[in-house]
Protein backbone atom coordinates (compact mmCIF):
# COMPACT_ATOMS: atom_id res chain seq x y z
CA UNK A 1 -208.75 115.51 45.06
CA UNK A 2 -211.83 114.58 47.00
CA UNK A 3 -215.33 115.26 46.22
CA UNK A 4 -218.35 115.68 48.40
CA UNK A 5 -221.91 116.20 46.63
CA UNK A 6 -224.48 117.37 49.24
CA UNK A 7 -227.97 117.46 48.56
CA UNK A 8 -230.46 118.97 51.08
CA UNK A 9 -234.01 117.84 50.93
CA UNK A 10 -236.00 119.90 53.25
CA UNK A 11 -236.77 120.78 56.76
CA UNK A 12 -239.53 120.06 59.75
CA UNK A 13 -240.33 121.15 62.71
CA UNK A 14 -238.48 124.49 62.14
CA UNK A 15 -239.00 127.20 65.23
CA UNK A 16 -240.81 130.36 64.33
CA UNK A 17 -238.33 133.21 63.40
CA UNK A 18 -240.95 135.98 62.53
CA UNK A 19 -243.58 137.54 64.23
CA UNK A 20 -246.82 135.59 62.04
CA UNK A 21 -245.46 132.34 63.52
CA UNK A 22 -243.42 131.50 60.38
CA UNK A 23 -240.01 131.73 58.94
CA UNK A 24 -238.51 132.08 55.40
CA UNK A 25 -235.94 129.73 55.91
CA UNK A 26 -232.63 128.83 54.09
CA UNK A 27 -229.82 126.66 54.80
CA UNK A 28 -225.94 127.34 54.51
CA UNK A 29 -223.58 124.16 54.15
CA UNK A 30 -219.70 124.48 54.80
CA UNK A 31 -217.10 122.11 53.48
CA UNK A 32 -213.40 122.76 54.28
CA UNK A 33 -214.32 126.89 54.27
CA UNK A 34 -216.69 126.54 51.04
CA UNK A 35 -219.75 127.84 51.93
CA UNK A 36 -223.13 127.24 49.52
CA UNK A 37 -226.98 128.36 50.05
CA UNK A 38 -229.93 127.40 49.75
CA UNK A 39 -232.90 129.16 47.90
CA UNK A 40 -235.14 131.00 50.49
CA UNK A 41 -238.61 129.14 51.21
CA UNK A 42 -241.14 131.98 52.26
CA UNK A 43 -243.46 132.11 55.23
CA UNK A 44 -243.04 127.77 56.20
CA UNK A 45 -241.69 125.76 58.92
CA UNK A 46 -240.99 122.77 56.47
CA UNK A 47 -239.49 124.06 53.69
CA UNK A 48 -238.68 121.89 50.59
CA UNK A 49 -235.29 122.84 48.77
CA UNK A 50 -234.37 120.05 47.04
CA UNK A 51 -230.67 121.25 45.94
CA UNK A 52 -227.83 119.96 45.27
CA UNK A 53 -223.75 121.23 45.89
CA UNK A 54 -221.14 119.99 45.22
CA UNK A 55 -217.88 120.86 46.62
CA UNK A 56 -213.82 119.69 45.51
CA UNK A 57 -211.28 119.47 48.09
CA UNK A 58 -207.77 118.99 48.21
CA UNK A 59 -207.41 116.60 51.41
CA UNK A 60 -210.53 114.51 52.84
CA UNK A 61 -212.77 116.92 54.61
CA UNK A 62 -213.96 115.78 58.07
CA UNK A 63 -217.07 117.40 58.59
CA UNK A 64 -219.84 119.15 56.75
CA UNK A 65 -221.46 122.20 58.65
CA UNK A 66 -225.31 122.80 58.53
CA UNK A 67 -226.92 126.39 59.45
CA UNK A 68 -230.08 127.32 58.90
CA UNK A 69 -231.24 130.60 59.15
CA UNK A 70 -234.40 133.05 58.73
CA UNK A 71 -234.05 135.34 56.00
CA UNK A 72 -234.60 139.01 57.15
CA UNK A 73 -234.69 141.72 54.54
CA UNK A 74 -234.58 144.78 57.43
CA UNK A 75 -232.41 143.34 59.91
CA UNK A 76 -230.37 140.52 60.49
CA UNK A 77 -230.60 137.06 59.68
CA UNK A 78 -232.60 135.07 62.66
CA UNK A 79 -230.18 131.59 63.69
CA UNK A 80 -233.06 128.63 63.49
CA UNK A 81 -230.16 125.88 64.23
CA UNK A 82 -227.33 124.49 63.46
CA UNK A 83 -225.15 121.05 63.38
CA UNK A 84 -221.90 119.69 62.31
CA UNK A 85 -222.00 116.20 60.36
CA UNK A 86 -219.23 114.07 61.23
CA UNK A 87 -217.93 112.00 57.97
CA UNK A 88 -214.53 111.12 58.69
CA UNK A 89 -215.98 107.40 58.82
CA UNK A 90 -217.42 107.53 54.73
CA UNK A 91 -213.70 107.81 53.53
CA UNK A 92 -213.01 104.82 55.47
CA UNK A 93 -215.28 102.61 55.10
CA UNK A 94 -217.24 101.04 51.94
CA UNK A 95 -220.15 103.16 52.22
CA UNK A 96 -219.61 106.78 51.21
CA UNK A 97 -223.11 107.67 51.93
CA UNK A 98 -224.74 109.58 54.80
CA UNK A 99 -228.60 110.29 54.30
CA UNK A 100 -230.53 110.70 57.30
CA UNK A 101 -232.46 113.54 58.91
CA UNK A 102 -229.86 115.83 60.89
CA UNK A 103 -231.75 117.48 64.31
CA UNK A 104 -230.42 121.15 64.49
CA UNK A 105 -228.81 121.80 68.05
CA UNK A 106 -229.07 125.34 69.93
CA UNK A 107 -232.48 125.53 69.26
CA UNK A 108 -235.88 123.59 70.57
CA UNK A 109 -237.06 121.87 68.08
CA UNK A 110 -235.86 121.30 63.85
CA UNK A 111 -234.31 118.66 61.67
CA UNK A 112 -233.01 119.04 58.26
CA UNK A 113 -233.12 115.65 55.47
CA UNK A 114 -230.18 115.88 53.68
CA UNK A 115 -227.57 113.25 51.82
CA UNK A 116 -223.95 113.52 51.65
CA UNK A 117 -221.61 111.31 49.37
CA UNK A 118 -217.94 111.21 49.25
CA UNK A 119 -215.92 110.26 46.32
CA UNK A 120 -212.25 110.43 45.35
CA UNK A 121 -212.16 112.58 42.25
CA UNK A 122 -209.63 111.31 39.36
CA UNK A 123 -207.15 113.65 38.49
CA UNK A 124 -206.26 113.78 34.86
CA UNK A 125 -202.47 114.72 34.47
CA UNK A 126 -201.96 116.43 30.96
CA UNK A 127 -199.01 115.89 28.80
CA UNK A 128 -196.98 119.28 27.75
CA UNK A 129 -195.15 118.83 24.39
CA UNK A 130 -192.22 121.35 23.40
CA UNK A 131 -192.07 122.03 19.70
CA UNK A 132 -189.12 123.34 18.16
CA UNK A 133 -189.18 125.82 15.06
């Protein structure tokens, strides 16, 4: 089994998806058709989540998908970005650590901070016994 723990730290430079020049943002991360979220940050541009998911996988993922979105309680959800975090390369290689600030693409301006590690978890094979009465 393979693990990948992703933490996401926060946002800047988010665009505006409500009419007061603000957003309450959240952020949705995919791994291998998992998908987690965030806690909503109201009325900010740079919110601060600070959470952590982790996720269990039965071949190496390749990628870990990043949306953000604005939360809307009347209509629909407003897009605010989105990117897809290559990490093919961190089960590979001797460091299984990405942490970096990720820009969001199909929209001006936004970046997300976030850290993902990639571990192989141990799988602990039981022992069945038969008893006979």
């Amino acid at each position: 089994l393979y693990g990948v723990t992703v933490r996401v730290f926060g946002a800047r430079n988010l665009i505006a998806g409500d009419i007061c020049g603000k957003s309450d943002p959240f952020a949705v991360i995919t791994v291998d058709h998992t998908k987690r979220e965030t806690k909503v940050v109201k009325q900010t541009l740079s919110p601060v989540w600070n959470e952590t998911f982790s996720f269990v996988c039965s071949s190496p993922p390749q990628s870990v998908r990043l949306q953000v979105y604005d939360y809307d309680t009347v209509s629909s959800h407003d897009f605010l970005g989105e990117n897809q975090i290559r990490i093919e390369h961190l089960w590979k290689s001797g460091s299984n650590v990405f942490d970096d600030w990720v820009h969001l693409n199909k929209v001006k301006t936004g970046d997300v901070r976030m850290r993902v590690e990639c571990s192989v978890v141990p799988q602990v094979i039981g022992k069945t016994t038969n008893s006979v009465e």
